[in-house]
PDB file of N, CA and C in Angstrom:
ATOM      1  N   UNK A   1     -20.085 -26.911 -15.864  1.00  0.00           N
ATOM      2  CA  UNK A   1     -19.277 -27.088 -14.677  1.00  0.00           C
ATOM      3  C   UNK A   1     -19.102 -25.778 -13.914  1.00  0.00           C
ATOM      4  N   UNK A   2     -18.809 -24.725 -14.482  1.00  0.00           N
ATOM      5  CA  UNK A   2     -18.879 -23.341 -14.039  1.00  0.00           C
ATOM      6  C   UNK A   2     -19.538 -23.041 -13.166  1.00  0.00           C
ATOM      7  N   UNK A   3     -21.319 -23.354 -13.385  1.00  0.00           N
ATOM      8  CA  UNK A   3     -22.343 -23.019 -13.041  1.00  0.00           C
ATOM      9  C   UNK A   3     -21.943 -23.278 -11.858  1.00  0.00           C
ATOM     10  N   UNK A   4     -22.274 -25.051 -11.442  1.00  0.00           N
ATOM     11  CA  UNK A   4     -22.077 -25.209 -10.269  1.00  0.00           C
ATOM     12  C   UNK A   4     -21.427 -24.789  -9.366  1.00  0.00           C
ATOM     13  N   UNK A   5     -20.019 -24.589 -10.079  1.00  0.00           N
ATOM     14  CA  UNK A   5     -19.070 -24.147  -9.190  1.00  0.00           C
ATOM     15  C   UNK A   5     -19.192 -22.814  -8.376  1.00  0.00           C
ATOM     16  N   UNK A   6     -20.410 -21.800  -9.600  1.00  0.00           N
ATOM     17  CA  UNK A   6     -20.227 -20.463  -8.998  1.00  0.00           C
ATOM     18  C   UNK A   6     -21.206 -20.658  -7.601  1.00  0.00           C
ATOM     19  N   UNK A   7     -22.387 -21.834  -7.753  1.00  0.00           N
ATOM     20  CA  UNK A   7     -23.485 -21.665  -6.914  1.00  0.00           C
ATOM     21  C   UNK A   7     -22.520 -22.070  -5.712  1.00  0.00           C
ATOM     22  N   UNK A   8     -21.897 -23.048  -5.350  1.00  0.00           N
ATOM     23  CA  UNK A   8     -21.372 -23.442  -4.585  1.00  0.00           C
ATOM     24  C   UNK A   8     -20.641 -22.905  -4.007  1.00  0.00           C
ATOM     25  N   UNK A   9     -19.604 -21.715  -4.695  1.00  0.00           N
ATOM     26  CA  UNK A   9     -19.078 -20.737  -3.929  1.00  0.00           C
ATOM     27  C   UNK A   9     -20.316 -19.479  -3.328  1.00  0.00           C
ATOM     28  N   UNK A  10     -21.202 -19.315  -3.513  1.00  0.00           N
ATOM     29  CA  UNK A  10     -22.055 -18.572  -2.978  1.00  0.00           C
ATOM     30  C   UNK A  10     -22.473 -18.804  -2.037  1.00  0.00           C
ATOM     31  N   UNK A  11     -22.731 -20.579  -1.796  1.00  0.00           N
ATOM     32  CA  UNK A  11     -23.556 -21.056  -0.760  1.00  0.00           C
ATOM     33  C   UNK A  11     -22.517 -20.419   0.031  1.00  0.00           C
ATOM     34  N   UNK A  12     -21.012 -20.825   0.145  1.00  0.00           N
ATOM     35  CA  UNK A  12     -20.250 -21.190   1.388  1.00  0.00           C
ATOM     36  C   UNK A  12     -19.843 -19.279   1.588  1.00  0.00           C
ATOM     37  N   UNK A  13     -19.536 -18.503   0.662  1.00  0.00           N
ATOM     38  CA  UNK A  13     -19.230 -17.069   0.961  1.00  0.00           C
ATOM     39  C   UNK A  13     -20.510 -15.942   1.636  1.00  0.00           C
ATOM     40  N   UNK A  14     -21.411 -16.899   1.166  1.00  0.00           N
ATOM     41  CA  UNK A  14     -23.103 -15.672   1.924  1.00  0.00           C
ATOM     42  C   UNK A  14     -23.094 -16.090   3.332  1.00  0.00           C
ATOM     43  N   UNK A  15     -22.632 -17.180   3.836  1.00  0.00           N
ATOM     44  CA  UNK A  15     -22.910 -17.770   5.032  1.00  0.00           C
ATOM     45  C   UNK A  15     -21.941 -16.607   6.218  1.00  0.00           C
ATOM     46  N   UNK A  16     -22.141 -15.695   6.786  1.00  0.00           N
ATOM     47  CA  UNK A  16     -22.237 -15.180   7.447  1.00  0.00           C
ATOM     48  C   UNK A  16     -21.402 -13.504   6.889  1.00  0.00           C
ATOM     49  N   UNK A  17     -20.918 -13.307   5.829  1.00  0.00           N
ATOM     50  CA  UNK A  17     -20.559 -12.523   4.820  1.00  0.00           C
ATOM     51  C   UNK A  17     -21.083 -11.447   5.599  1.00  0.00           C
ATOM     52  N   UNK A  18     -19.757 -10.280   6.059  1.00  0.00           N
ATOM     53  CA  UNK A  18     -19.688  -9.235   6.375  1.00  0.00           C
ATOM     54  C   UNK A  18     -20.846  -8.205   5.384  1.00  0.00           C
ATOM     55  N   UNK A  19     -20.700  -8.463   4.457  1.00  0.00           N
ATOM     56  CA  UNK A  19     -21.018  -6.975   3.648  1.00  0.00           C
ATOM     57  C   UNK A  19     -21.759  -8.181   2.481  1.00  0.00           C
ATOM     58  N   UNK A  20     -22.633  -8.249   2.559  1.00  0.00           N
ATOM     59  CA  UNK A  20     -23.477  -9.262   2.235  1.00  0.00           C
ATOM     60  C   UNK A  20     -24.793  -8.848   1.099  1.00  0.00           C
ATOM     61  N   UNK A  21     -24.838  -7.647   0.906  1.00  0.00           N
ATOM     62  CA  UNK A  21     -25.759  -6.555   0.668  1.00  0.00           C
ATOM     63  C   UNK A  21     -25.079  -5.640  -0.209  1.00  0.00           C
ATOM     64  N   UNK A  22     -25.504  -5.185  -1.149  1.00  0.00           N
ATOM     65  CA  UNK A  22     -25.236  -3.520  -1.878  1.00  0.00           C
ATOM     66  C   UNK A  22     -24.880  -2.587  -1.413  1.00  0.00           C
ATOM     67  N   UNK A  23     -26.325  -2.476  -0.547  1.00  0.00           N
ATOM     68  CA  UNK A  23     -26.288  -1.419   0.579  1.00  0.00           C
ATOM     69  C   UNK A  23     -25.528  -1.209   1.497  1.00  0.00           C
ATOM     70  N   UNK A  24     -25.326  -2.585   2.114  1.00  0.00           N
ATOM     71  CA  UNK A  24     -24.191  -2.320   3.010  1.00  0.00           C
ATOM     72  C   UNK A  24     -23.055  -2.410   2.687  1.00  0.00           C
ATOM     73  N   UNK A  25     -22.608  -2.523   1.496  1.00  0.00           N
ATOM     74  CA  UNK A  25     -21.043  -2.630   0.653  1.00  0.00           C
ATOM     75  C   UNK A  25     -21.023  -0.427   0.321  1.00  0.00           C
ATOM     76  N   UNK A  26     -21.798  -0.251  -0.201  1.00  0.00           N
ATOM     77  CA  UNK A  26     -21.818   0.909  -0.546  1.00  0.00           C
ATOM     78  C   UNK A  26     -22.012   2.099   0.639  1.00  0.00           C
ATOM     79  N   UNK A  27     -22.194   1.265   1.893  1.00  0.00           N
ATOM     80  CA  UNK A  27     -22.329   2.516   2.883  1.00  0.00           C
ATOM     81  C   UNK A  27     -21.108   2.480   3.286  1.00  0.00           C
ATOM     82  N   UNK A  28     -20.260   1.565   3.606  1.00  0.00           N
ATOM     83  CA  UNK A  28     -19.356   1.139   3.757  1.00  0.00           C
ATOM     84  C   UNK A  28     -17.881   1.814   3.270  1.00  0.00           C
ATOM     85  N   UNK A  29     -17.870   1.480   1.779  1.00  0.00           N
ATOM     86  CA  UNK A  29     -17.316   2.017   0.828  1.00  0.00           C
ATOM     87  C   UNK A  29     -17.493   3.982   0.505  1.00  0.00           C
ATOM     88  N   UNK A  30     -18.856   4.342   0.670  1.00  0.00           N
ATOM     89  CA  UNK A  30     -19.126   5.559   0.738  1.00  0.00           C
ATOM     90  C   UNK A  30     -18.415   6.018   1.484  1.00  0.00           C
ATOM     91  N   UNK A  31     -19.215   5.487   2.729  1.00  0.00           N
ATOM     92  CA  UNK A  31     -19.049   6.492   4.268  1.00  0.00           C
ATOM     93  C   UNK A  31     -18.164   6.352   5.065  1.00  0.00           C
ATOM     94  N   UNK A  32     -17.235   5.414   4.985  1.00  0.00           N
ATOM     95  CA  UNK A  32     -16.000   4.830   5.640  1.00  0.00           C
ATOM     96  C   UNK A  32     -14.830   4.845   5.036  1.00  0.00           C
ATOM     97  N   UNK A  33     -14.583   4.673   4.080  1.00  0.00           N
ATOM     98  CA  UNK A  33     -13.437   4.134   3.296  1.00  0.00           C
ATOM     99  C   UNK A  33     -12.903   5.267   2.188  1.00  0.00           C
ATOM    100  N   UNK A  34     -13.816   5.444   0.610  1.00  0.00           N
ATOM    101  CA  UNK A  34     -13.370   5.959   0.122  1.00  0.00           C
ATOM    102  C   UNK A  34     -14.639   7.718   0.214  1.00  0.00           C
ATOM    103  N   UNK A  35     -14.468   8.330   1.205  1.00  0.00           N
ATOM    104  CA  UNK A  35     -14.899   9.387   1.127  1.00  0.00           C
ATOM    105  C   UNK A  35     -14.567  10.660   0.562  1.00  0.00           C
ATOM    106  N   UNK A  36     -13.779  10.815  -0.211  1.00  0.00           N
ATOM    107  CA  UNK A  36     -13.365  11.790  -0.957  1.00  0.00           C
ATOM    108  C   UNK A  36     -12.889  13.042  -0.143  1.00  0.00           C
ATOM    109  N   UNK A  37     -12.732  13.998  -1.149  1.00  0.00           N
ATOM    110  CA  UNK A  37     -11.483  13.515  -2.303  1.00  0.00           C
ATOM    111  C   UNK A  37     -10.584  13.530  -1.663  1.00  0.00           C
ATOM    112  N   UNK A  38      -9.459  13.184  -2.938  1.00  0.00           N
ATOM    113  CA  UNK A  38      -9.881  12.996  -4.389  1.00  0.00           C
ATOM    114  C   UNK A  38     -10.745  11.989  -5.232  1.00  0.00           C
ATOM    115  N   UNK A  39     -10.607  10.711  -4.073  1.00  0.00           N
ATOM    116  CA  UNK A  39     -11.088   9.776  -4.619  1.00  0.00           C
ATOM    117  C   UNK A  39     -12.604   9.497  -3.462  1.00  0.00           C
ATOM    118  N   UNK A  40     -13.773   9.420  -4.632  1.00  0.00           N
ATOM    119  CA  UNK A  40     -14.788   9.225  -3.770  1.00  0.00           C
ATOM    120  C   UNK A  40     -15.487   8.145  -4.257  1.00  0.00           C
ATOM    121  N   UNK A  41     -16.061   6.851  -3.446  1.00  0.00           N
ATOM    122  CA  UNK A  41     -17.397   5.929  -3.783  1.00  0.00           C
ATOM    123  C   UNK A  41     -18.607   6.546  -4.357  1.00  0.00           C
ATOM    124  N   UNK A  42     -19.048   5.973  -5.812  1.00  0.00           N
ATOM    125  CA  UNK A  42     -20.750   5.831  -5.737  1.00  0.00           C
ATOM    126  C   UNK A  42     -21.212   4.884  -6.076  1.00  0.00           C
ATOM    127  N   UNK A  43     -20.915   3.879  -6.375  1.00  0.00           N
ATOM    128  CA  UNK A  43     -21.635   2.509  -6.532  1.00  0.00           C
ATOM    129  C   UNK A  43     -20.538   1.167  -6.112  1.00  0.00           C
ATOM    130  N   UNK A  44     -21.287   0.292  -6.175  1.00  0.00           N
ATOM    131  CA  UNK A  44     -20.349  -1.229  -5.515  1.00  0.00           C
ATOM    132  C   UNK A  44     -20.949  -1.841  -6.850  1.00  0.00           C
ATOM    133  N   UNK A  45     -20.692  -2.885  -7.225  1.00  0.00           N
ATOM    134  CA  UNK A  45     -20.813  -3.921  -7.752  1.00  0.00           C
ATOM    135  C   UNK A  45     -20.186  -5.658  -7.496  1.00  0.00           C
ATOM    136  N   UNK A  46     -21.300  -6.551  -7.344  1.00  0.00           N
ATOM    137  CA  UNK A  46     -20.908  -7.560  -7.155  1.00  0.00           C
ATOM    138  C   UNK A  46     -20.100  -8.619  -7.785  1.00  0.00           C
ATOM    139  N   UNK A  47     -18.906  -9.116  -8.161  1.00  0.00           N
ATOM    140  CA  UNK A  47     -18.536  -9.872  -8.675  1.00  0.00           C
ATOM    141  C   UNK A  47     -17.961 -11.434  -8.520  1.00  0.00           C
ATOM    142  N   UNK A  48     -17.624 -12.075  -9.114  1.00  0.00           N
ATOM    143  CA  UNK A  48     -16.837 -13.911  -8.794  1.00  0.00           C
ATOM    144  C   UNK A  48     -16.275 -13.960  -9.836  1.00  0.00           C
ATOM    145  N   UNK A  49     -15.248 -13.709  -8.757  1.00  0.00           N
ATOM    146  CA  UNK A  49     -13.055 -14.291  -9.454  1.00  0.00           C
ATOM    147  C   UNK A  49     -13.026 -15.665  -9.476  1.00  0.00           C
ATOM    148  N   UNK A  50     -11.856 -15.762 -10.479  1.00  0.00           N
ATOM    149  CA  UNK A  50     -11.264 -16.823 -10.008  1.00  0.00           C
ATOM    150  C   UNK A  50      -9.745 -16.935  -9.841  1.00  0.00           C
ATOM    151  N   UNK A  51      -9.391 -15.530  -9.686  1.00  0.00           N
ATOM    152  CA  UNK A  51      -7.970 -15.318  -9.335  1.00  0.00           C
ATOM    153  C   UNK A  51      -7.848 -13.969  -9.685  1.00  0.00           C
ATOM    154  N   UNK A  52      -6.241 -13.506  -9.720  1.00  0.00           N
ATOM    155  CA  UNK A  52      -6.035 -12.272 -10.112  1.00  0.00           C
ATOM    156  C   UNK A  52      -6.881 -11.873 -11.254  1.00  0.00           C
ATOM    157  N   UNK A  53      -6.651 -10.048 -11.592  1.00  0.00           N
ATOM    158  CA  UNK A  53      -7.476  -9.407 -12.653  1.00  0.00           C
ATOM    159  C   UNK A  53      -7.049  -8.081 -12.515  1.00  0.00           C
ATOM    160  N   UNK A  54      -7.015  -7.789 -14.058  1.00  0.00           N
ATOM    161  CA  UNK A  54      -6.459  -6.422 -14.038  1.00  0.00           C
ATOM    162  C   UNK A  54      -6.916  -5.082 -13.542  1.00  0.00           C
ATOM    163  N   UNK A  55      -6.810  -4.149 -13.735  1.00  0.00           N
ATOM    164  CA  UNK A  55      -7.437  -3.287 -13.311  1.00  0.00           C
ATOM    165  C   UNK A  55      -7.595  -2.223 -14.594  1.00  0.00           C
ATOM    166  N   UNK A  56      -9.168  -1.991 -15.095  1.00  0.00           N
ATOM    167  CA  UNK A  56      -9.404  -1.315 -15.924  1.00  0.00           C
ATOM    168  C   UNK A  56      -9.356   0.142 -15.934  1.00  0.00           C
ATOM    169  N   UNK A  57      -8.968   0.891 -16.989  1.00  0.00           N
ATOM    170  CA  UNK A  57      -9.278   2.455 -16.471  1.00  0.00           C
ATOM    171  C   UNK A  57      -9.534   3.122 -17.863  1.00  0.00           C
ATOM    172  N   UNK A  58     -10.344   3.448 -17.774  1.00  0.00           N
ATOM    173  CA  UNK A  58     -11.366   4.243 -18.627  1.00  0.00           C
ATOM    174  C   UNK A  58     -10.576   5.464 -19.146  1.00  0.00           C
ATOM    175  N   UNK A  59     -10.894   6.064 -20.664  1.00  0.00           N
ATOM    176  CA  UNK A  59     -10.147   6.759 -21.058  1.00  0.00           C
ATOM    177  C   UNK A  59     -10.568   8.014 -20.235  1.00  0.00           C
ATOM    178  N   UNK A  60      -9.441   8.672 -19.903  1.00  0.00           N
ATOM    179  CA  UNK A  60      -9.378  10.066 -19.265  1.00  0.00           C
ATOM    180  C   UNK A  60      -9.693   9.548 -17.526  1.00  0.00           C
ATOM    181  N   UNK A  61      -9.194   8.470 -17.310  1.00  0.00           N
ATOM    182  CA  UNK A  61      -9.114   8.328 -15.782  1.00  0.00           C
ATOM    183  C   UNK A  61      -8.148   7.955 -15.272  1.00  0.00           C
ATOM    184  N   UNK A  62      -7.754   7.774 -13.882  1.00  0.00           N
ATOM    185  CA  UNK A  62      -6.549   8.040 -13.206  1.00  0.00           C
ATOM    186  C   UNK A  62      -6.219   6.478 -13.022  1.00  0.00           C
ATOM    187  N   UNK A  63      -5.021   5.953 -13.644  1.00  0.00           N
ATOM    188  CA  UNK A  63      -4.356   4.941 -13.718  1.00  0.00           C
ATOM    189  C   UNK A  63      -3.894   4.446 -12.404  1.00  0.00           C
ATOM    190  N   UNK A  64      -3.983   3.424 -11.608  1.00  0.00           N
ATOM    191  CA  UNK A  64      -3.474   3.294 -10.453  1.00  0.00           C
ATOM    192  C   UNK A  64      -1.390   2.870 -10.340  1.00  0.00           C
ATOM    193  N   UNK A  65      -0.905   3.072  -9.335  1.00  0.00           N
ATOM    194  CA  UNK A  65       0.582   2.890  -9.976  1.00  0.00           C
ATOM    195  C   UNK A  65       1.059   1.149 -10.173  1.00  0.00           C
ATOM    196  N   UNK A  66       1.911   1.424 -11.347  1.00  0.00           N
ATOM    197  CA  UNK A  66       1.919  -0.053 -12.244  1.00  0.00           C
ATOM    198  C   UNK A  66       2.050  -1.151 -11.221  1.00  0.00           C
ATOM    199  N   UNK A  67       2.737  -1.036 -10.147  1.00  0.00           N
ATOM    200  CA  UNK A  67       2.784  -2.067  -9.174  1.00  0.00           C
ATOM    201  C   UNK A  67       1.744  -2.651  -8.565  1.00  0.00           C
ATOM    202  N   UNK A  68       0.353  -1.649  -8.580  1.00  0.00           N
ATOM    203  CA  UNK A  68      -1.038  -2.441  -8.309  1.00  0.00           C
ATOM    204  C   UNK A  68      -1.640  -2.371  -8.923  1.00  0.00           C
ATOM    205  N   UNK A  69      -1.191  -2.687 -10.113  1.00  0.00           N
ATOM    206  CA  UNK A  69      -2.253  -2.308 -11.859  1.00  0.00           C
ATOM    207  C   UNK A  69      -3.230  -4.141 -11.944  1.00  0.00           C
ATOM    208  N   UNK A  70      -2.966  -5.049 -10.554  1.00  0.00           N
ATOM    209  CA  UNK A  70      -3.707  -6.204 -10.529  1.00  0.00           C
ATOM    210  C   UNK A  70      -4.333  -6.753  -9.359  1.00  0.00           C
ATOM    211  N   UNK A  71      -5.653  -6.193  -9.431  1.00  0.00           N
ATOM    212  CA  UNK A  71      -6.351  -7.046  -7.987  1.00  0.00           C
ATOM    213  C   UNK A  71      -6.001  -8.625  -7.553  1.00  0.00           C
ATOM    214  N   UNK A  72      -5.405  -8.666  -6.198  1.00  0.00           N
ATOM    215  CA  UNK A  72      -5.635 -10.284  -6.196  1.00  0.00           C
ATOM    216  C   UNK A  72      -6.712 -10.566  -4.919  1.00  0.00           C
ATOM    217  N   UNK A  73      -8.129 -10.826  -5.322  1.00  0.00           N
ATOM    218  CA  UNK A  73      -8.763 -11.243  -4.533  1.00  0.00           C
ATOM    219  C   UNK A  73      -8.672 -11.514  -3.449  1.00  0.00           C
ATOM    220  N   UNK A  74      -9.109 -11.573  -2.171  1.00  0.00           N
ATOM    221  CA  UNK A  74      -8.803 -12.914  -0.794  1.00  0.00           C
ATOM    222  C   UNK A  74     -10.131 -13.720  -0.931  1.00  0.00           C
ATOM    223  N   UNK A  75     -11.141 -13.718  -1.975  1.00  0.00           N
ATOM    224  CA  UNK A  75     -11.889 -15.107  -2.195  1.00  0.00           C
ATOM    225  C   UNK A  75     -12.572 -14.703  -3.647  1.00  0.00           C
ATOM    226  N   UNK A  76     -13.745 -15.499  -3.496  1.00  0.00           N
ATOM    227  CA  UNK A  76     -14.464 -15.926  -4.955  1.00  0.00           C
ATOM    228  C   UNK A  76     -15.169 -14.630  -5.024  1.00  0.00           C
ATOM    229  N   UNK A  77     -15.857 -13.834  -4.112  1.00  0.00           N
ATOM    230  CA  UNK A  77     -16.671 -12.599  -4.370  1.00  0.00           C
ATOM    231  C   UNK A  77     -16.083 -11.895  -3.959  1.00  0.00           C
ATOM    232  N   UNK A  78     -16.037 -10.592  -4.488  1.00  0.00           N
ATOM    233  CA  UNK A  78     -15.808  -9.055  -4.134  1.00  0.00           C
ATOM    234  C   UNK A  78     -17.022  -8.331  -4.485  1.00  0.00           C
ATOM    235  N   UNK A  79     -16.406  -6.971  -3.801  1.00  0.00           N
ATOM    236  CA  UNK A  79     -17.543  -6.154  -4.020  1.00  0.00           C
ATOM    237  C   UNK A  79     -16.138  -4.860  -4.772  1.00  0.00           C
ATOM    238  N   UNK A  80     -16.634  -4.915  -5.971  1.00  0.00           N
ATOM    239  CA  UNK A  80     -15.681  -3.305  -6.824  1.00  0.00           C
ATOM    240  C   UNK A  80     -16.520  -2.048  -6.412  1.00  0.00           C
ATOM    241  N   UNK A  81     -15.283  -1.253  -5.944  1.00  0.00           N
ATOM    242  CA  UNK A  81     -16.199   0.025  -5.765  1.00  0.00           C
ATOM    243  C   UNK A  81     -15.877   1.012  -7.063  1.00  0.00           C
ATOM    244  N   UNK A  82     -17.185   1.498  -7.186  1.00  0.00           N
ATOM    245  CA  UNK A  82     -16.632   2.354  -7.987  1.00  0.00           C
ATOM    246  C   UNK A  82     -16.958   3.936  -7.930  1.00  0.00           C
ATOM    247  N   UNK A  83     -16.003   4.720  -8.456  1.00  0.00           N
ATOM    248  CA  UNK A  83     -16.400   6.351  -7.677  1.00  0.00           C
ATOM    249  C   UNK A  83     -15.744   6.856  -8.932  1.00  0.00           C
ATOM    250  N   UNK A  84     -15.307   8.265  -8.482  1.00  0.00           N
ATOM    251  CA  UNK A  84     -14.815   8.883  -9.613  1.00  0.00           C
ATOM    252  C   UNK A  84     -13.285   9.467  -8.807  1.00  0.00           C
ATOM    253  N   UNK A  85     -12.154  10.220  -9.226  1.00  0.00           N
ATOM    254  CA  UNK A  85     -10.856  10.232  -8.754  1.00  0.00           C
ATOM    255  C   UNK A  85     -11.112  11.507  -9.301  1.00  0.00           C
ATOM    256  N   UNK A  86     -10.563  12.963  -8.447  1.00  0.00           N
ATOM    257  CA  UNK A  86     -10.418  13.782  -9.038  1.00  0.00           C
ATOM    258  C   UNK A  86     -11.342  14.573 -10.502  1.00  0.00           C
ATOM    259  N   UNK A  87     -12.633  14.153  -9.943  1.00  0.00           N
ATOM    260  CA  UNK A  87     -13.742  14.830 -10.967  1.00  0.00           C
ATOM    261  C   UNK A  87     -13.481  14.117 -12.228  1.00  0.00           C
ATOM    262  N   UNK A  88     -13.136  13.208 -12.398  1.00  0.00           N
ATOM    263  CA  UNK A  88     -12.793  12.089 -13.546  1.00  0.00           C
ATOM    264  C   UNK A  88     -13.909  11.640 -13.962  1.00  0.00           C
ATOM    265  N   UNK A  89     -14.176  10.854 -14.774  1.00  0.00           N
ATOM    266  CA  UNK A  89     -14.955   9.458 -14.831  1.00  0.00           C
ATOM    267  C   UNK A  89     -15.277   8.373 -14.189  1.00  0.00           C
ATOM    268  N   UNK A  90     -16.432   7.539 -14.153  1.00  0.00           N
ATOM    269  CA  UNK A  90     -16.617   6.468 -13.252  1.00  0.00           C
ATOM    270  C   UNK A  90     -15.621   5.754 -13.123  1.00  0.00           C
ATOM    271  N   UNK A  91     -14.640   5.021 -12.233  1.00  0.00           N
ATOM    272  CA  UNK A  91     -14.173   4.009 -12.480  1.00  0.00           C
ATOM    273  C   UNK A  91     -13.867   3.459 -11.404  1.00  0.00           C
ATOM    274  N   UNK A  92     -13.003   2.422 -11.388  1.00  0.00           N
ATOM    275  CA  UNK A  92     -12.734   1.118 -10.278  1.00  0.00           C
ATOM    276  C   UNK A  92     -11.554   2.067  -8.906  1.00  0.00           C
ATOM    277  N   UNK A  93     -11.691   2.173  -8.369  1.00  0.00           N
ATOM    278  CA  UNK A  93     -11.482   2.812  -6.764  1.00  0.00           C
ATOM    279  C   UNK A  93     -11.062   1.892  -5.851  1.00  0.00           C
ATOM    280  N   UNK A  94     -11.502   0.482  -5.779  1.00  0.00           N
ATOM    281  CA  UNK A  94     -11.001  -0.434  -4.690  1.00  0.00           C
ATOM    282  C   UNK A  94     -11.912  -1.552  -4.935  1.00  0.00           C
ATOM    283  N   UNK A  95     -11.325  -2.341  -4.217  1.00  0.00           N
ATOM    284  CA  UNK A  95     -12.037  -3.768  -4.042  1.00  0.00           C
ATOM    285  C   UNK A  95     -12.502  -4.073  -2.757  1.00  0.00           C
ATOM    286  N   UNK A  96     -13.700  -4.299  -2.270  1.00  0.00           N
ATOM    287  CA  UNK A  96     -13.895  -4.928  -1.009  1.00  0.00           C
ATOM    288  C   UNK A  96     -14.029  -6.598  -0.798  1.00  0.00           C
ATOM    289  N   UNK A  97     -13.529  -7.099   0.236  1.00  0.00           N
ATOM    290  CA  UNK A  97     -13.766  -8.780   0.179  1.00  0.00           C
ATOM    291  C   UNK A  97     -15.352  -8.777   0.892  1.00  0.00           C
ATOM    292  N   UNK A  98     -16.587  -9.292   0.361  1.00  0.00           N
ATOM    293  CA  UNK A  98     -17.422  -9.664   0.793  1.00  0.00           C
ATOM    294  C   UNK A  98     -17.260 -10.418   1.757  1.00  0.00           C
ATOM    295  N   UNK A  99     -16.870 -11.282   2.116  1.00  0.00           N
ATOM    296  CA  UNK A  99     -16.911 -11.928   3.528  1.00  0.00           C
ATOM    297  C   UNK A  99     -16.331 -11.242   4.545  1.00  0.00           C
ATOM    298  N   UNK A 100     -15.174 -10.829   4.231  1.00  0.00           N
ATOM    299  CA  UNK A 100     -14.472 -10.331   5.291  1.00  0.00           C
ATOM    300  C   UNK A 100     -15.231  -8.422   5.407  1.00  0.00           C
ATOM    301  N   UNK A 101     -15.210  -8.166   4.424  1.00  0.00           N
ATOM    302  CA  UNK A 101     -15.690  -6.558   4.661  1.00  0.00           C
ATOM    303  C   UNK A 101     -14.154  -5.740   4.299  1.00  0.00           C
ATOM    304  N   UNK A 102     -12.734  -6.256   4.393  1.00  0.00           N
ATOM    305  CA  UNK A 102     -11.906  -5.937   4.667  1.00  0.00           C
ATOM    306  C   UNK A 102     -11.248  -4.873   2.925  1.00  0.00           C
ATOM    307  N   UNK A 103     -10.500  -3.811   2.748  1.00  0.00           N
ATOM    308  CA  UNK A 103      -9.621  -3.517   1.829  1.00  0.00           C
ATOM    309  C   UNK A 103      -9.079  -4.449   0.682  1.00  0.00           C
ATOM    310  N   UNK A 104      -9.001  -5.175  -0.112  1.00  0.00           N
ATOM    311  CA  UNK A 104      -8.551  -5.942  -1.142  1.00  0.00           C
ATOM    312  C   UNK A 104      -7.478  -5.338  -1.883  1.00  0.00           C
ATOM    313  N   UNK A 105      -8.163  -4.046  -2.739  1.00  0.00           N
ATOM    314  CA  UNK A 105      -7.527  -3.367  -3.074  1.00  0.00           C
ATOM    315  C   UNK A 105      -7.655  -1.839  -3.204  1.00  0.00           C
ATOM    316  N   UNK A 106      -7.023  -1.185  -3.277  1.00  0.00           N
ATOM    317  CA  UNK A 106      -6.871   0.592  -3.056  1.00  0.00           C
ATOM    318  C   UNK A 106      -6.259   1.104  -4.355  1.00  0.00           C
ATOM    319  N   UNK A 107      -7.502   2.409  -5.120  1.00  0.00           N
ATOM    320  CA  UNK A 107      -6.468   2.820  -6.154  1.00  0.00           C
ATOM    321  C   UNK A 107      -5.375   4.072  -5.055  1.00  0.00           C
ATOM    322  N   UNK A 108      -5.778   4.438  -4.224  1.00  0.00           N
ATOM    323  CA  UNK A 108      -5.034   5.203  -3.291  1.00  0.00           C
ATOM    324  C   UNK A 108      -3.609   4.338  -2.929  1.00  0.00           C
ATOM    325  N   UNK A 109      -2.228   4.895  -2.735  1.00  0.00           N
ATOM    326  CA  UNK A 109      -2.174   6.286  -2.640  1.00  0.00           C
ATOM    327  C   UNK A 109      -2.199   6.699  -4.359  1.00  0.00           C
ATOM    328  N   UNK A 110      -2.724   8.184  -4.651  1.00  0.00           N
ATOM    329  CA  UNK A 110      -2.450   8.112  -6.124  1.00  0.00           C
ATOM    330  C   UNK A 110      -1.376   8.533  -6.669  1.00  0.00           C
ATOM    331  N   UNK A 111      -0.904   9.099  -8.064  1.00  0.00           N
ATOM    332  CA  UNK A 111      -0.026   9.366  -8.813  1.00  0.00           C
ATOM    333  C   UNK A 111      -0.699  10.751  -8.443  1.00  0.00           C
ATOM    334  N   UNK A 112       0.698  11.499  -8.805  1.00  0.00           N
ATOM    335  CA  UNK A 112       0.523  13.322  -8.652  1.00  0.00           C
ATOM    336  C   UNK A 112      -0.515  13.473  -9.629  1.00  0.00           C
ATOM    337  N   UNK A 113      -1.339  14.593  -9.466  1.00  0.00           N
ATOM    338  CA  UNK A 113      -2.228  15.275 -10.707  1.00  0.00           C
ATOM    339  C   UNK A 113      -1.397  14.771 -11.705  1.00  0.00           C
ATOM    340  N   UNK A 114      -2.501  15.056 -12.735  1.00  0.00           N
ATOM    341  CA  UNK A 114      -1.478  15.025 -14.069  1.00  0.00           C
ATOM    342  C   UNK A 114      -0.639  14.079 -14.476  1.00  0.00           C
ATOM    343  N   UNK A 115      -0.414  12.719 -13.389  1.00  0.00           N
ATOM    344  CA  UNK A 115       0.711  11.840 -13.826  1.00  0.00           C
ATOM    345  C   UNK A 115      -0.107  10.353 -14.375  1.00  0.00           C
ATOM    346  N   UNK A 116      -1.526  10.507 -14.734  1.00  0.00           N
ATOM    347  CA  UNK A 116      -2.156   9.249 -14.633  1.00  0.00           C
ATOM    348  C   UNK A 116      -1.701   9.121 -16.533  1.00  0.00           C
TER     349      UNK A 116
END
């Protein structure tokens, strides 16, 4: 049942989907949005929610503050960006909505140095 469901949300979210592409999620995300520092884009990744989700953070990386410690989507695909915070480790930086192109979520503004 899954299956279908995911194809079916694809059909209806690719259909005219802002940021539709890698490439263009990641130029996006690079060159617009999260350009550093502290916090900078280097990769996007594509994903399908099906609602809220936490937000992971890798040991020795910068915790976002507890009040947005949970992405809530605005549909079935996002695009996760991921960069590094302060010469850190890879990790999750923001969410873009594939259709819309729009902010989802922001680990910005951050916690002081030192407070992650």
């Amino acid at each position: 049942m899954r299956g279908w469901e995911f194809v079916a949300d694809a059909v209806r979210a690719s259909r005219g989907a802002r940021l539709g592409s890698r490439d263009g999620a990641l130029a996006v995300a690079r060159d617009q949005i999260w350009t550093g520092p502290p916090a900078r884009a280097v990769d996007v990744r594509l994903v399908w929610t099906r609602g809220p989700f936490g937000v992971e953070v890798p040991d020795g990386g910068t915790a976002p503050d507890p009040a947005r410690a949970v992405v809530r989507p605005a549909s079935r695909f996002s695009w996760i960006v991921i960069g590094r915070v302060r010469k850190g480790p890879r990790q999750m930086i923001g969410v873009l909505d594939y259709r819309t192109g729009q902010v989802v979520w922001n680990i910005r503004p951050l916690p002081a140095a030192g407070a992650s």
